[in-house]
N, C-alpha and C. Protein backbone atom coordinates (compact mmCIF):
# COMPACT_ATOMS: atom_id res chain seq x y z
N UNK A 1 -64.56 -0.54 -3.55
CA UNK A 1 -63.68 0.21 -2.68
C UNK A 1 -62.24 -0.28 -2.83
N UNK A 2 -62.25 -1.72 -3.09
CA UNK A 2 -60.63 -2.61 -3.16
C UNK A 2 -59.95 -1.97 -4.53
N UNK A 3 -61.16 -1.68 -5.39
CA UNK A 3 -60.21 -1.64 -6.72
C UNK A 3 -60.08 -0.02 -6.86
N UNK A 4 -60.89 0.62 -6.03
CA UNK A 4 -60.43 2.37 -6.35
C UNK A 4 -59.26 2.28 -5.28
N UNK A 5 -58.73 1.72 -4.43
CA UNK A 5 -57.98 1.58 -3.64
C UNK A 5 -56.43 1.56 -4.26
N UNK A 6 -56.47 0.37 -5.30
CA UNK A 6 -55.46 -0.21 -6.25
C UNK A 6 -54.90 0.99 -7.03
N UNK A 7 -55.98 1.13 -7.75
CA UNK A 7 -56.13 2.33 -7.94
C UNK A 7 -55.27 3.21 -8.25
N UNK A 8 -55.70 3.95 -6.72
CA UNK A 8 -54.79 5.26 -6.43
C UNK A 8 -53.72 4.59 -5.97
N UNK A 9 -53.15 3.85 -5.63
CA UNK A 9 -51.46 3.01 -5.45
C UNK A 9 -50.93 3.10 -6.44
N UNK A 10 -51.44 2.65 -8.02
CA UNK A 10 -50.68 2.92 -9.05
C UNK A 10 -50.77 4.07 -8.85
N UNK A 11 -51.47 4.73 -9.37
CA UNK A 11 -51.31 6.79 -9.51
C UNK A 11 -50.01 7.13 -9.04
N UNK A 12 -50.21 6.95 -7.55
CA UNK A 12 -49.11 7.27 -6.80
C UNK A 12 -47.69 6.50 -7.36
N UNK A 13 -47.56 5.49 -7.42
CA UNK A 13 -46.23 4.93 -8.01
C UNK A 13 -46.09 5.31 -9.33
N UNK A 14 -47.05 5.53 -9.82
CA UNK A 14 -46.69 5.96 -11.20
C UNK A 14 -46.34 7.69 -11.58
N UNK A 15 -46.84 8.44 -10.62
CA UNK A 15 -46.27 9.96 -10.35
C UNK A 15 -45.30 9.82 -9.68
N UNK A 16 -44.55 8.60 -9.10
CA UNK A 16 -43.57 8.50 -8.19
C UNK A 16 -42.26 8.71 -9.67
N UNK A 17 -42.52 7.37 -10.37
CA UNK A 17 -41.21 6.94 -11.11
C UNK A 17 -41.15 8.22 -12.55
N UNK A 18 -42.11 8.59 -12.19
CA UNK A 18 -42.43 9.37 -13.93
C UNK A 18 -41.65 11.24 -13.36
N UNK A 19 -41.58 11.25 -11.62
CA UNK A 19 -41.32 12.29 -11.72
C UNK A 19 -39.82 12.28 -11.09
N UNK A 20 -39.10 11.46 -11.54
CA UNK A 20 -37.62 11.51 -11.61
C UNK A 20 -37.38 11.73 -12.82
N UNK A 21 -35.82 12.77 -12.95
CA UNK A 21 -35.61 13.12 -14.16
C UNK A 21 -34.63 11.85 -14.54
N UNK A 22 -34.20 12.69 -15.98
CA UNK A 22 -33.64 11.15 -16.78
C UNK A 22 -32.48 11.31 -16.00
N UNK A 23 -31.63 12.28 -15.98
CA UNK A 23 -30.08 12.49 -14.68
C UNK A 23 -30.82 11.36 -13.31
N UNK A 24 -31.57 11.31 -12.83
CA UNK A 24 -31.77 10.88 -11.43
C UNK A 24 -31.88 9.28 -12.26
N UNK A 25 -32.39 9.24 -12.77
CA UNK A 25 -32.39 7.65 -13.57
C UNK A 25 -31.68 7.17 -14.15
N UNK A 26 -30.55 7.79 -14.72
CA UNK A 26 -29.02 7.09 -15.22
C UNK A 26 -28.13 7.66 -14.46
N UNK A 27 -28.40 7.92 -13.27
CA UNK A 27 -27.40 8.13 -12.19
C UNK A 27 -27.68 7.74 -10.42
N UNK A 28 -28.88 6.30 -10.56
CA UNK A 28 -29.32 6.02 -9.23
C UNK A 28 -28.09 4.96 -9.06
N UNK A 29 -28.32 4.37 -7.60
CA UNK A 29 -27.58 2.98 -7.50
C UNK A 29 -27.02 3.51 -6.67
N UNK A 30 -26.14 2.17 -6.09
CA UNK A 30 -24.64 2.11 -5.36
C UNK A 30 -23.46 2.90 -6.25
N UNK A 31 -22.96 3.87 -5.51
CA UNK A 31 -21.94 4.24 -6.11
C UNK A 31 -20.44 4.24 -5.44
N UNK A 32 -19.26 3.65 -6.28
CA UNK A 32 -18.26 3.37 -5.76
C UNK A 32 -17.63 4.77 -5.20
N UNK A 33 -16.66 4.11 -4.00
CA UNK A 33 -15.89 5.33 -3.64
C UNK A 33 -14.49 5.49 -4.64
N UNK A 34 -13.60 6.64 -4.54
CA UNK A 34 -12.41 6.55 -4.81
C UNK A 34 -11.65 5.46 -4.57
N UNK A 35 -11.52 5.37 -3.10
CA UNK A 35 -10.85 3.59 -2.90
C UNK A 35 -10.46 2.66 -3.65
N UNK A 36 -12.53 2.68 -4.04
CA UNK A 36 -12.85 0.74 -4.60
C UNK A 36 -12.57 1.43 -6.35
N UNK A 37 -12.73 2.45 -6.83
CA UNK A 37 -11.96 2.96 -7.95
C UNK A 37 -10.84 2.83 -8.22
N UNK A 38 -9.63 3.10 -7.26
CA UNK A 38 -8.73 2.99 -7.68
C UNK A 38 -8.08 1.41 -7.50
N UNK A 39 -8.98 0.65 -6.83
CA UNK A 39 -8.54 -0.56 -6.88
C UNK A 39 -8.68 -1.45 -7.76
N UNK A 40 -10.08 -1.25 -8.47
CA UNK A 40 -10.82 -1.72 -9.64
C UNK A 40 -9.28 -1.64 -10.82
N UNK A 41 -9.31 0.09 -11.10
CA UNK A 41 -8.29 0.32 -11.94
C UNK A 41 -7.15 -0.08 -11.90
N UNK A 42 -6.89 -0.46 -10.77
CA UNK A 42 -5.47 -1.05 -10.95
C UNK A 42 -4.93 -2.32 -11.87
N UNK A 43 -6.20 -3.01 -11.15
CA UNK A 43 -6.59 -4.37 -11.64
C UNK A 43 -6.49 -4.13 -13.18
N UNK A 44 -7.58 -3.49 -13.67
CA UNK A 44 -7.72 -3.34 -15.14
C UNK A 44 -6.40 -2.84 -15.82
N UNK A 45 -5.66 -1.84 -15.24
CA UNK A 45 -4.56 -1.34 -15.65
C UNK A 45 -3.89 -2.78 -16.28
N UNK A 46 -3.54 -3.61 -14.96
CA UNK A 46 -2.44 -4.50 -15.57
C UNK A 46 -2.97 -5.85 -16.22
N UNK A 47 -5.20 -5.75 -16.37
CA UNK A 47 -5.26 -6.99 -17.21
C UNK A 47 -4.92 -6.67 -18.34
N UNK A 48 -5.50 -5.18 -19.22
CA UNK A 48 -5.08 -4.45 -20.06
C UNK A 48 -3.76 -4.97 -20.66
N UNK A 49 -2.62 -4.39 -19.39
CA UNK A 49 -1.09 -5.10 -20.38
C UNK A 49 -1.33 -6.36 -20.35
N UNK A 50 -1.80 -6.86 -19.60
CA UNK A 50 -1.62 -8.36 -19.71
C UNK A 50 -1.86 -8.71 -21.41
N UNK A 51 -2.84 -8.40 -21.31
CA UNK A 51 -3.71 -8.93 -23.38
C UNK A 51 -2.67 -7.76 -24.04
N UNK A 52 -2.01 -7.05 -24.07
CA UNK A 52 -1.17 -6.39 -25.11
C UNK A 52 0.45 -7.33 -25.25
N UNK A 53 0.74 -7.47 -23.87
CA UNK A 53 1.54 -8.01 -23.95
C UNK A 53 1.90 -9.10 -24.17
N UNK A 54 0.33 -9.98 -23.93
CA UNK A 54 0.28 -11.75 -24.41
C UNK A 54 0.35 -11.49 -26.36
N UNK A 55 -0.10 -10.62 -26.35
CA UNK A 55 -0.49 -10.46 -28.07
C UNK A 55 0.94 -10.25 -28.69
N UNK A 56 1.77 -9.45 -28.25
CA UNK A 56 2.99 -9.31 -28.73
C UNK A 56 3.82 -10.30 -28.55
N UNK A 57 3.95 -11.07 -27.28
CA UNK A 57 4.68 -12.16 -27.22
C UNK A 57 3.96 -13.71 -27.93
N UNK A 58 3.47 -13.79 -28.71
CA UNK A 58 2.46 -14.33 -29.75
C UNK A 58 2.53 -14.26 -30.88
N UNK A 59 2.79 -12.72 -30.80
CA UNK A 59 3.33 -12.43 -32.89
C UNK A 59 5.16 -12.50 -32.62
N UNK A 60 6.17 -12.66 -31.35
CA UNK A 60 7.32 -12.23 -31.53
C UNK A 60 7.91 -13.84 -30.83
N UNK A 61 6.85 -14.73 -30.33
CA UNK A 61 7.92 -16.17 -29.55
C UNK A 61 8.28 -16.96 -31.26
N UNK A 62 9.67 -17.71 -30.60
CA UNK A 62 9.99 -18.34 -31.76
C UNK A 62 10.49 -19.67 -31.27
N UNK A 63 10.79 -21.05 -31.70
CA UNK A 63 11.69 -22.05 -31.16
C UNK A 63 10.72 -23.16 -30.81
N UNK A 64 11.31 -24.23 -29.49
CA UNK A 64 10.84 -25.37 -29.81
C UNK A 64 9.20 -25.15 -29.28
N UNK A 65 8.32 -26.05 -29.66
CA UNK A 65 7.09 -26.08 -29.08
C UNK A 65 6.52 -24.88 -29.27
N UNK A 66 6.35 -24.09 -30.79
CA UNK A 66 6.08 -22.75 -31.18
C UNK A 66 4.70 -22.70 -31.07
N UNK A 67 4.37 -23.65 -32.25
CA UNK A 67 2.62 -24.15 -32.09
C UNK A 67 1.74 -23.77 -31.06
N UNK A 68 2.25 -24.73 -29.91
CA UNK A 68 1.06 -25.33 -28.62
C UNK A 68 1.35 -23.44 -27.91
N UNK A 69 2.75 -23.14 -28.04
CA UNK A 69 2.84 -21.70 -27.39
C UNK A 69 1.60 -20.43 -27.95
N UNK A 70 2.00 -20.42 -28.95
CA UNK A 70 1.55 -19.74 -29.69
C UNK A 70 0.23 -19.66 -29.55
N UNK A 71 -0.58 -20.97 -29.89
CA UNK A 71 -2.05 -20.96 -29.40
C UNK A 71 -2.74 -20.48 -27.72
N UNK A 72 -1.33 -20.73 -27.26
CA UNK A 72 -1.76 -20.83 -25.54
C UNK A 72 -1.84 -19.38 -25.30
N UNK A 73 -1.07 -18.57 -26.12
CA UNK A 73 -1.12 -17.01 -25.95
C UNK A 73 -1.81 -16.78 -26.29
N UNK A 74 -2.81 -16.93 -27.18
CA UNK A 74 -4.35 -16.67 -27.30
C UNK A 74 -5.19 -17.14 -27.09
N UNK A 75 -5.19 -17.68 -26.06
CA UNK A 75 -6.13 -18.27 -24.77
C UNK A 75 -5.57 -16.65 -23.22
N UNK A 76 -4.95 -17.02 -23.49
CA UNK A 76 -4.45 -15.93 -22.15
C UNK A 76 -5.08 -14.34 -22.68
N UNK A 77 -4.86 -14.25 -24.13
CA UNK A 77 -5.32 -12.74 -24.72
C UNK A 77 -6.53 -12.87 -24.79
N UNK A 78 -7.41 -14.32 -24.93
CA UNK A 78 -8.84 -13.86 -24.83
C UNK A 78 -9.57 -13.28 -23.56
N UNK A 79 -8.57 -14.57 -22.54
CA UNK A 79 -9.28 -14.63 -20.86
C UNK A 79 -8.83 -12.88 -20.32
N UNK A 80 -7.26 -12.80 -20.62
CA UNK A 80 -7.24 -10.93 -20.52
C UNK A 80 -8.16 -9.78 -21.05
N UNK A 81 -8.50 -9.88 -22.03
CA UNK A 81 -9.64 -9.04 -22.42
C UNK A 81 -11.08 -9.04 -22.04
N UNK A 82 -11.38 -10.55 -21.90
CA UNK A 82 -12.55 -10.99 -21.29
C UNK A 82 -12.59 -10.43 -19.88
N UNK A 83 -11.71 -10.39 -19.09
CA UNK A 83 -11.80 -10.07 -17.76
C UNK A 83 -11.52 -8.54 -17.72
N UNK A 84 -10.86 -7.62 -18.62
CA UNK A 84 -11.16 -6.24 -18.94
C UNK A 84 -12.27 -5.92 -19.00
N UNK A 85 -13.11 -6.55 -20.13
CA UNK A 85 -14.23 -5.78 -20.24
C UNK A 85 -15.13 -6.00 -18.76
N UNK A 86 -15.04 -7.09 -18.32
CA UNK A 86 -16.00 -7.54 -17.17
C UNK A 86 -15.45 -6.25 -16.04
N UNK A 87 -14.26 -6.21 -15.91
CA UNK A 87 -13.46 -5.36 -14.43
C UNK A 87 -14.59 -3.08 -15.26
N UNK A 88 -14.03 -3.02 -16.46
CA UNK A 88 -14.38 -2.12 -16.93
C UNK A 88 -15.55 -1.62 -16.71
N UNK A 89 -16.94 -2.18 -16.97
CA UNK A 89 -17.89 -2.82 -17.26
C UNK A 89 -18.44 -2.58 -15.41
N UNK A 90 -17.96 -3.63 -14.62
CA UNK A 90 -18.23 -3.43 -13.19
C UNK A 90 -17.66 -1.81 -12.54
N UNK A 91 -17.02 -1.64 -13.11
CA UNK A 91 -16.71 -0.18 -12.57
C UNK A 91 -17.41 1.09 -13.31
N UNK A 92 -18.10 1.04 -14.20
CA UNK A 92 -19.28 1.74 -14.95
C UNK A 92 -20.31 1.73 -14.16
N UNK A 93 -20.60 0.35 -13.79
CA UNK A 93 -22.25 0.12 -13.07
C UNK A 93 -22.48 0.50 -11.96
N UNK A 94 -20.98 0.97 -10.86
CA UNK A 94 -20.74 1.94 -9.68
C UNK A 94 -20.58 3.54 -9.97
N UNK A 95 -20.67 3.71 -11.19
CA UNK A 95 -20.54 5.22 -11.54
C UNK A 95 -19.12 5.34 -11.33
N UNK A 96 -18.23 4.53 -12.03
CA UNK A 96 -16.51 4.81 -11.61
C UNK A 96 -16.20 5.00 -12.86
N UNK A 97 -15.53 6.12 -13.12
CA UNK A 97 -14.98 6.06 -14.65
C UNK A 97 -13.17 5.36 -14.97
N UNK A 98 -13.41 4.89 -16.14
CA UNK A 98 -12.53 3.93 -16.45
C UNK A 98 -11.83 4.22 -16.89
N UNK A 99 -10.29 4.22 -17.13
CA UNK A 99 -8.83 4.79 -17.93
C UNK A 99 -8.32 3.71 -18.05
N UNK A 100 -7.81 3.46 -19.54
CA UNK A 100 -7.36 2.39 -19.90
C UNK A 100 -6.96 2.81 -21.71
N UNK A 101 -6.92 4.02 -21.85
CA UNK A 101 -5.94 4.54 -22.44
C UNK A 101 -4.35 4.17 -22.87
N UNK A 102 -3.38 4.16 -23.85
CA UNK A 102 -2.87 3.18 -24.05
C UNK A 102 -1.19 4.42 -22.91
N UNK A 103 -1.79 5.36 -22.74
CA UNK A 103 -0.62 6.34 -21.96
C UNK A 103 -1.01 6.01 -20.93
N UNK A 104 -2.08 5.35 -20.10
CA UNK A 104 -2.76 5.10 -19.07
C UNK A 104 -1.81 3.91 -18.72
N UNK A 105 -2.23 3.04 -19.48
CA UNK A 105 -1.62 1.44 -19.21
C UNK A 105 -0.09 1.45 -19.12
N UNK A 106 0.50 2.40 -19.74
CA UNK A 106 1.83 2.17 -20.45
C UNK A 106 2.52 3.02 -18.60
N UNK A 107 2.20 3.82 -18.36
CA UNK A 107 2.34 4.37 -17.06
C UNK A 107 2.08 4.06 -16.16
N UNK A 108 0.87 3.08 -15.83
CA UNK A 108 0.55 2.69 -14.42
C UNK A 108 0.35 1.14 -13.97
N UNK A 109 0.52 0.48 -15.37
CA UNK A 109 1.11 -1.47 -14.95
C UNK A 109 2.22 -1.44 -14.24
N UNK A 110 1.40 -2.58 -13.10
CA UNK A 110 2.82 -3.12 -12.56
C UNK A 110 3.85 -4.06 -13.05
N UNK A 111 3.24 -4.25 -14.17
CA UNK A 111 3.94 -5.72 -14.66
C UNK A 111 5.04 -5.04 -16.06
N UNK A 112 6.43 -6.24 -15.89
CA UNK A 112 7.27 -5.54 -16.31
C UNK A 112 6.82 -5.51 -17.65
N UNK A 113 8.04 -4.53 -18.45
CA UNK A 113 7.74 -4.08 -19.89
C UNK A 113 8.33 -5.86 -20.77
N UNK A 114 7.75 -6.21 -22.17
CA UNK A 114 8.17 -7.19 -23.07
C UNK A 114 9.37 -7.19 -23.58
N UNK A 115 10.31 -7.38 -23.75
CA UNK A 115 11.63 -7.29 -24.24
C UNK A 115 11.06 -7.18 -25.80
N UNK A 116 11.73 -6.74 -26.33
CA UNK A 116 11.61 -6.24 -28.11
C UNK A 116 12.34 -7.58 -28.91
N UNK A 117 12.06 -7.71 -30.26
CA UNK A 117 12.31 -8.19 -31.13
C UNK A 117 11.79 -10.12 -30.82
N UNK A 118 12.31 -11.09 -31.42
CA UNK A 118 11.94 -12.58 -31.47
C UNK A 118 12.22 -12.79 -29.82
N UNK A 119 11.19 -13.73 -29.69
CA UNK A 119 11.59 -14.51 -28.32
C UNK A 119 11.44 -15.80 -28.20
N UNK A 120 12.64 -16.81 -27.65
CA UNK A 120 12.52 -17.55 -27.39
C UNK A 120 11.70 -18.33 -26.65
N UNK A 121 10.50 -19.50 -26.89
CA UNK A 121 9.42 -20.19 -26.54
C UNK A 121 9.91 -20.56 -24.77
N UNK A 122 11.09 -20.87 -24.35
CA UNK A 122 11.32 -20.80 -23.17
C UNK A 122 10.78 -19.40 -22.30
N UNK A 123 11.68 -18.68 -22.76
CA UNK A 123 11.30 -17.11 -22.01
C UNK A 123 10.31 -16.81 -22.23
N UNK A 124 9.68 -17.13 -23.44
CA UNK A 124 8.11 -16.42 -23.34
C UNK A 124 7.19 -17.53 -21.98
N UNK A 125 7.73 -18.67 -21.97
CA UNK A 125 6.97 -19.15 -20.95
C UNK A 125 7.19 -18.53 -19.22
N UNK A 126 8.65 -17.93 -19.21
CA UNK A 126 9.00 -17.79 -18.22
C UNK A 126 8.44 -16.40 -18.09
N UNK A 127 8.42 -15.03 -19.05
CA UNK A 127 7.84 -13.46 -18.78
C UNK A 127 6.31 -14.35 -19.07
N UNK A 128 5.85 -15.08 -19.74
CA UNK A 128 4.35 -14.64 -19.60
C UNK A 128 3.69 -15.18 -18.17
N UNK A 129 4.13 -16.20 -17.62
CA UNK A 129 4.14 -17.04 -16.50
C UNK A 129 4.18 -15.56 -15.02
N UNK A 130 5.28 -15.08 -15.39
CA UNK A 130 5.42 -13.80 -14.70
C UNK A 130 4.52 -12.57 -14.79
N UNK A 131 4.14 -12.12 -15.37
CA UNK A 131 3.28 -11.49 -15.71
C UNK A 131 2.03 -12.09 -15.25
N UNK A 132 1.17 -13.22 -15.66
CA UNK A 132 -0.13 -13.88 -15.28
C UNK A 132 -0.17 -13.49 -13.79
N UNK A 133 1.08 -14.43 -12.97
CA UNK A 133 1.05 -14.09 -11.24
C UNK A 133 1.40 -12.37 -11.04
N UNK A 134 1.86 -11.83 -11.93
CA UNK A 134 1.59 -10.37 -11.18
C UNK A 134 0.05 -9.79 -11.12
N UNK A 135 -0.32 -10.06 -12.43
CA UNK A 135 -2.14 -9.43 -12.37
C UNK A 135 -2.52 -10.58 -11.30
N UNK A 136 -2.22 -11.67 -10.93
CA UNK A 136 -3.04 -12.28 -9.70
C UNK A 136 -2.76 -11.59 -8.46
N UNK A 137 -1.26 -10.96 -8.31
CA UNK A 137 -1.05 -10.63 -7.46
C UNK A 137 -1.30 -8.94 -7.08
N UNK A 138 -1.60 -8.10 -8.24
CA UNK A 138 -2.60 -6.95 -7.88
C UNK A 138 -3.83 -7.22 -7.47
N UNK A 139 -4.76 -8.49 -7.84
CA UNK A 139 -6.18 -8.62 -7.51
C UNK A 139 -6.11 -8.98 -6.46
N UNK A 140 -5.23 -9.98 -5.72
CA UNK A 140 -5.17 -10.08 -4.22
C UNK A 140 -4.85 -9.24 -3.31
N UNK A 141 -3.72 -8.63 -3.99
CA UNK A 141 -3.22 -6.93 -3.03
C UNK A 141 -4.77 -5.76 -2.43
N UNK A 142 -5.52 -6.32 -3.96
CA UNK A 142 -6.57 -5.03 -3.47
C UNK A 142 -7.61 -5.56 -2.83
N UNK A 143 -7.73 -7.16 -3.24
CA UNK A 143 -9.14 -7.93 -2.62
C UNK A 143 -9.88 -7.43 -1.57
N UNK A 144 -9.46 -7.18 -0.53
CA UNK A 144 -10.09 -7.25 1.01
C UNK A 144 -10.50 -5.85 0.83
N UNK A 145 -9.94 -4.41 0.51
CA UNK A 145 -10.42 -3.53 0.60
C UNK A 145 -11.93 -3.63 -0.59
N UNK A 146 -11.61 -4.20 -1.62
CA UNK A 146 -13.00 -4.18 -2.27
C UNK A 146 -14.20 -5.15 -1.62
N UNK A 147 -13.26 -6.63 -1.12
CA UNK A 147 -14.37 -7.01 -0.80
C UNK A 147 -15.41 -6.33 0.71
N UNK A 148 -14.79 -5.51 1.19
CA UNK A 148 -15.23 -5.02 2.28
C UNK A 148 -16.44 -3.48 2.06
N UNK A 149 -16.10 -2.90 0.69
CA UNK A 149 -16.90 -1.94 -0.15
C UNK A 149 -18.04 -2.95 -0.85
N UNK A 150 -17.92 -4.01 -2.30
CA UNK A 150 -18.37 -4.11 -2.45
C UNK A 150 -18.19 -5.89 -3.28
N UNK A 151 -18.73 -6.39 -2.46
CA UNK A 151 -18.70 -8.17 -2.40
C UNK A 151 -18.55 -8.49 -3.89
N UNK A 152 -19.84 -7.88 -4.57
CA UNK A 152 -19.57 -8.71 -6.01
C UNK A 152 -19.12 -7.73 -6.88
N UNK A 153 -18.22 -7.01 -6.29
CA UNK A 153 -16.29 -6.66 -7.54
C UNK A 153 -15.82 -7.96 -6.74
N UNK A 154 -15.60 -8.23 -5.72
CA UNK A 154 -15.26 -9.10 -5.03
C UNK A 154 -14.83 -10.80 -5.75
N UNK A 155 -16.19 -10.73 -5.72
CA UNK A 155 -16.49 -11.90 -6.27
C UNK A 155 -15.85 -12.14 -7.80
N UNK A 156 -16.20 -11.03 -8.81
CA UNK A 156 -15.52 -10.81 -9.73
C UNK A 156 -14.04 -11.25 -10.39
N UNK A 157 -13.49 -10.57 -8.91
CA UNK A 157 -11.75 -10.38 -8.71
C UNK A 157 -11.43 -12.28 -8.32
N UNK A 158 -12.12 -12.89 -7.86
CA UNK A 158 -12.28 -14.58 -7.36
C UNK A 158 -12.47 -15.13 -9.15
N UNK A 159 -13.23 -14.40 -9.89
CA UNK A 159 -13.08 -15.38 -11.05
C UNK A 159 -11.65 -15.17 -11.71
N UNK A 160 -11.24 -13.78 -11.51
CA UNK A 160 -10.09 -13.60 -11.93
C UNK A 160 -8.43 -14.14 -11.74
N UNK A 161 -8.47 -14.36 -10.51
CA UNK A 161 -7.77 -14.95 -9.93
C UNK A 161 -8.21 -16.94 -9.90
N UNK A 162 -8.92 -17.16 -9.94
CA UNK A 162 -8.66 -18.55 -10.56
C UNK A 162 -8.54 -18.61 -12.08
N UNK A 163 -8.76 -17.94 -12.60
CA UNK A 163 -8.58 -18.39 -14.14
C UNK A 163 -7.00 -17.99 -14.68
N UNK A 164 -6.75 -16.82 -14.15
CA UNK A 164 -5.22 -16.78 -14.18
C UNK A 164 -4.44 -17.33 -13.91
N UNK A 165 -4.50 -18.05 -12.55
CA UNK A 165 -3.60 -18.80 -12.04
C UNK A 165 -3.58 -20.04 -12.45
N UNK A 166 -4.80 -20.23 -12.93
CA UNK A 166 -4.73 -21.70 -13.71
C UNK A 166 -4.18 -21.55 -14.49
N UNK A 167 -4.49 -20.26 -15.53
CA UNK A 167 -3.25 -19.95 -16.86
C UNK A 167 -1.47 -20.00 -16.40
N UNK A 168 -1.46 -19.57 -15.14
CA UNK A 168 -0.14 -19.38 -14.53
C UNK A 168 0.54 -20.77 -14.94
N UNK A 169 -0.54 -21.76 -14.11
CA UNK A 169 0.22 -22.96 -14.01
C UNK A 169 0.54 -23.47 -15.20
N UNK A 170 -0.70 -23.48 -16.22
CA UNK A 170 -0.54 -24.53 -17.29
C UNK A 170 0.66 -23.95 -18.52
N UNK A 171 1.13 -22.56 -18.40
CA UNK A 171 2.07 -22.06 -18.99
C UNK A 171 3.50 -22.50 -18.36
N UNK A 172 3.37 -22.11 -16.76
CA UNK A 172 4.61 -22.45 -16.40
C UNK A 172 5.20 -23.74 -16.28
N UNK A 173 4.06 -25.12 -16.48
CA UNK A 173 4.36 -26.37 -16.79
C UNK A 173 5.36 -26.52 -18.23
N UNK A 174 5.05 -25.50 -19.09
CA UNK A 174 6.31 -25.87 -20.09
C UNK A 174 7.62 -26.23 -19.99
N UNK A 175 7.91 -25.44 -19.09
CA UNK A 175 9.21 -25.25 -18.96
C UNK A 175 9.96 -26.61 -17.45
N UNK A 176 9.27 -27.05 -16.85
CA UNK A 176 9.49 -27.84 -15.60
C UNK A 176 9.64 -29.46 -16.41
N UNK A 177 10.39 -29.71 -15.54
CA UNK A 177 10.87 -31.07 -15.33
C UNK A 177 10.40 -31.91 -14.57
N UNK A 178 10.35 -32.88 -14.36
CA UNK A 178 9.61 -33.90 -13.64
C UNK A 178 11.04 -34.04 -12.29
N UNK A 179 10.07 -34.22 -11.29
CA UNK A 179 11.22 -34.52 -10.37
C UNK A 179 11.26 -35.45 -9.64
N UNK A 180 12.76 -36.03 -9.29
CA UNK A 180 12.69 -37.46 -9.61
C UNK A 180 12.45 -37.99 -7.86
C-alpha cells in the first residue's frame, strides 16, 4: 500500500513538471521590477565606462612611474569587467534586459569623458581615482532601493563597492605625500 502510495506522488509530480511549457520554464522565478532595472543598469552603465576608460588611459598614460601605472590599469580593467559581467549576468537571472551597447554607455555614464591624446601618470592617477569613486558612488546612490527589492543584487553591489574603493585608494596613494 506504502509503495503504490509513492507511487502515485511521483505520477503526480511528474505530470506536474512535464506539463509546463518550455516559455513557463525559461521564464519562472523572481522577476525584477523597472526600479531594480534601472538601478542595476545604471551601475553597469558606468562599470562598462569604467573598463573602456581604464583601457584607454593604459594604452595613452605616459611619465614617471609608467610601469607600476600601467599594470595597475589592468587590474582596475579586469575588476571592471569582472563586475560587468556579474551586474549583467544578475540582471538576466531577474528577467531584466541589459543595454550596454557602446551608444548606450557613451549616453548614459555618469562618469566624466577621458581627455584625448598622451596622459600624464599624475592625472591618470587623479581621472582614474575619480572615476573608481564615481561607479562607487552610483552603487551607493542606488543601494537601498535594490537592497529593499532584492538583497542579493544587494549584496552583489557590497562586493562592488569594496573592491573599488580599495582600487580608489591604492591608485589615489600615488599621487599623496606623507604628512608630516
Amino acid at each position: 500500500m506504502a509503495d503504490q502510495k509513492k507511487s502515485t506522488t511521483k505520477k503526480k509530480q511528474s505530470t506536474t513538471s512535464s506539463a509546463r511549457t518550455d516559455l513557463q520554464n525559461t521564464e519562472s522565478g523572481f522577476r525584477g521590477s523597472q526600479k531594480l532595472h534601472d538601478s542595476l543598469q545604471r551601475v553597469l552603465v558606468d562599470i562598462v565606462d569604467l573598463g573602456i576608460q581604464g583601457k584607454q588611459a593604459h594604452w595613452s598614460v605616459v611619465g614617471p612611474n609608467f610601469r607600476d601605472l600601467h599594470l595597475q590599469l589592468d587590474e582596475i580593467v579586469e575588476a571592471a569587467r569582472e563586475f560587468g559581467d556579474i551586474v549583467a549576468e544578475r540582471m538576466r537571472s531577474l528577467h531584466l534586459l541589459v543595454d550596454a551597447r557602446t551608444e548606450t554607455i557613451a549616453a548614459d555614464s555618469s562618469l566624466p569623458k577621458l581627455p584625448a591624446g598622451e596622459l600624464l601618470t599624475t592625472d591618470v592617477v587623479n581621472a582614474m581615482t575619480e572615476r573608481l569613486d564615481g561607479v562607487a558612488a552610483t552603487a551607493r546612490a542606488v543601494h537601498d532601493d535594490v537592497d529593499e527589492e532584492d538583497p542579493t543584487s544587494a549584496d552583489i553591489l557590497h562586493d562592488v563597492l569594496d573592491r573599488l574603493e580599495q582600487l580608489s585608494w591604492m591608485v589615489a596613494a600615488e599621487n599623496r605625500r606623507p604628512q608630516a
